[in-house]
Protein backbone atom coordinates (compact mmCIF):
# COMPACT_ATOMS: atom_id res chain seq x y z
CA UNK A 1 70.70 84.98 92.49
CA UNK A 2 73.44 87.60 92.99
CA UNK A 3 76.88 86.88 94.69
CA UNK A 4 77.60 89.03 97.16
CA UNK A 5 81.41 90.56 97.16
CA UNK A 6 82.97 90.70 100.45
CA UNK A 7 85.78 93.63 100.88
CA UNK A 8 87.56 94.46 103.72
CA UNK A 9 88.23 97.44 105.45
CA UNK A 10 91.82 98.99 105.32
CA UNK A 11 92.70 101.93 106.03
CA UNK A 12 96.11 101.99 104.48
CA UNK A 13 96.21 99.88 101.45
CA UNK A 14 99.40 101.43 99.70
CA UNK A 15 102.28 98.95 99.84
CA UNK A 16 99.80 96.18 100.56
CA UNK A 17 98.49 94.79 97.47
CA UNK A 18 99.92 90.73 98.13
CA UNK A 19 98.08 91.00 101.40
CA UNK A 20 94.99 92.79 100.93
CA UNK A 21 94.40 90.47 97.50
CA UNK A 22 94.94 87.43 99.42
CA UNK A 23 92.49 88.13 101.73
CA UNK A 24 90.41 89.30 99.30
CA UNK A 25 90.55 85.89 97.53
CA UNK A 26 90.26 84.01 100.60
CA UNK A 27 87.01 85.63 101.56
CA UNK A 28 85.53 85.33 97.51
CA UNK A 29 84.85 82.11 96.14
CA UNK A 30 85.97 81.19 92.57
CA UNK A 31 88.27 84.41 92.27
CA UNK A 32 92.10 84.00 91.42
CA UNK A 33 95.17 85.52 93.06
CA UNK A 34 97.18 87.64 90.43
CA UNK A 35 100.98 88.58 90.67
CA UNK A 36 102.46 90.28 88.43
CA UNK A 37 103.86 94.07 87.51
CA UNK A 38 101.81 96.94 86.01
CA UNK A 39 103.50 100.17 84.58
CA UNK A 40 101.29 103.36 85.31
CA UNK A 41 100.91 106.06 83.06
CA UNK A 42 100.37 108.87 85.43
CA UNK A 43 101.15 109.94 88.88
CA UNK A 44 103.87 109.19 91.00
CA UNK A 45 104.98 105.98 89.64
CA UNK A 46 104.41 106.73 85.90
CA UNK A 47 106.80 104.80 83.82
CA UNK A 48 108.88 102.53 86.39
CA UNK A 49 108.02 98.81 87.01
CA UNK A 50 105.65 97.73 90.05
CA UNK A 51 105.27 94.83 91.00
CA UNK A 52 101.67 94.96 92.38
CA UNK A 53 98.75 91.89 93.22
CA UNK A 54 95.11 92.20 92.06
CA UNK A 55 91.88 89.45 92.32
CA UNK A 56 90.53 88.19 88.96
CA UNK A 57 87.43 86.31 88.23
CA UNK A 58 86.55 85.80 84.52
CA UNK A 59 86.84 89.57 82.67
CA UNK A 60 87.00 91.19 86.57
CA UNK A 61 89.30 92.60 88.08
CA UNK A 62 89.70 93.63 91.40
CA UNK A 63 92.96 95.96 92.41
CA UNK A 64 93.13 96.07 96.41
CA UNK A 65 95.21 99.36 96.07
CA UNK A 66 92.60 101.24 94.17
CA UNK A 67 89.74 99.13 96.06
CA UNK A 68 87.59 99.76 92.89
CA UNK A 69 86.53 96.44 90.26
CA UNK A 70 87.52 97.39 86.59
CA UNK A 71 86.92 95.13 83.02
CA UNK A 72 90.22 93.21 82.52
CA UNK A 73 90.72 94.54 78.99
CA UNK A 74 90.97 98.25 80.55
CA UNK A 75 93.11 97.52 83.49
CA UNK A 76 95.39 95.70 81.56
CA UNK A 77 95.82 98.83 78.92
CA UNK A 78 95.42 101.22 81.20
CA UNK A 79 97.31 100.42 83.71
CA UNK A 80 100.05 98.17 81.61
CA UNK A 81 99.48 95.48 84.24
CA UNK A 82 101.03 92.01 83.15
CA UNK A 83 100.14 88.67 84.87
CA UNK A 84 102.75 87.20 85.97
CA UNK A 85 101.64 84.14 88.88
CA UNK A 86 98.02 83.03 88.66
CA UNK A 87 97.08 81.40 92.05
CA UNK A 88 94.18 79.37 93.00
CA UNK A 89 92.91 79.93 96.79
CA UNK A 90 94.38 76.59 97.67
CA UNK A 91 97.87 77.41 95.94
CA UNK A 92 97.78 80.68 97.67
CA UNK A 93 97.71 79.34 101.12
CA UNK A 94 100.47 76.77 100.80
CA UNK A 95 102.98 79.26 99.03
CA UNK A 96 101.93 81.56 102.29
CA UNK A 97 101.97 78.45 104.83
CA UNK A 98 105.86 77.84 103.05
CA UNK A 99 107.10 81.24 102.80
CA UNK A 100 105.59 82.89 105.86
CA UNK A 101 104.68 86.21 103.41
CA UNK A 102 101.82 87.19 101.07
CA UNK A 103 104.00 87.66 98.18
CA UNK A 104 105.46 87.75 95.53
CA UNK A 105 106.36 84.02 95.24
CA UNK A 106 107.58 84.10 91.42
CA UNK A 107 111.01 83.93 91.96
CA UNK A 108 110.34 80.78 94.50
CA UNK A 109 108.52 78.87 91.73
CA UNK A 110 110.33 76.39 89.56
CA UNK A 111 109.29 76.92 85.73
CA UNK A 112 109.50 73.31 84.91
């Protein structure tokens, strides 16, 4: 039996990544919330440091931005994107409850 994906509809997703992954993961079971940075190649960004939130479910990723799924080998060398903050859907809505934002929560989190 096929899962069936459930995407929103945006209409502007630039600048929204924390949000538009949350709800993404929210609305998906078994599929992790990602912070982290990715460095693009190309375009209008190419070369500087974004920080930036995807959805990942076993070698799957999902970037909100891009609203397209990729392999997680080539989205990680493509687009240079480095985890930083894996969240669970539970962990994800008591960082958001605690915070009152959709992210990034790294530099809230103790390492220890």
């Amino acid at each position: 039996m096929k899962t069936r994906i459930k995407i929103g509809r945006y209409r502007k997703r630039e600048g929204r990544c924390y949000e538009i992954a949350c709800c993404f993961v929210f609305d998906n079971e078994k599929w992790h919330l990602i912070h982290g940075a990715m460095f693009p190649n190309s375009g209008r960004y190419a070369g500087e440091k974004l920080l930036h939130a995807w959805a990942k479910k076993g070698n799957i990723v999902y970037d909100p931005v891009f609203n397209k799924f990729f392999e997680t080998i080539y989205y990680q060398t493509h687009y240079r994107a480095v985890e930083e903050g894996i969240y669970t859907k539970r962990k994800a809505l008591r960082l958001i409850i605690k915070h009152n934002h959709y992210g990034p929560w790294q530099e809230y989190i103790d390492p220890a």
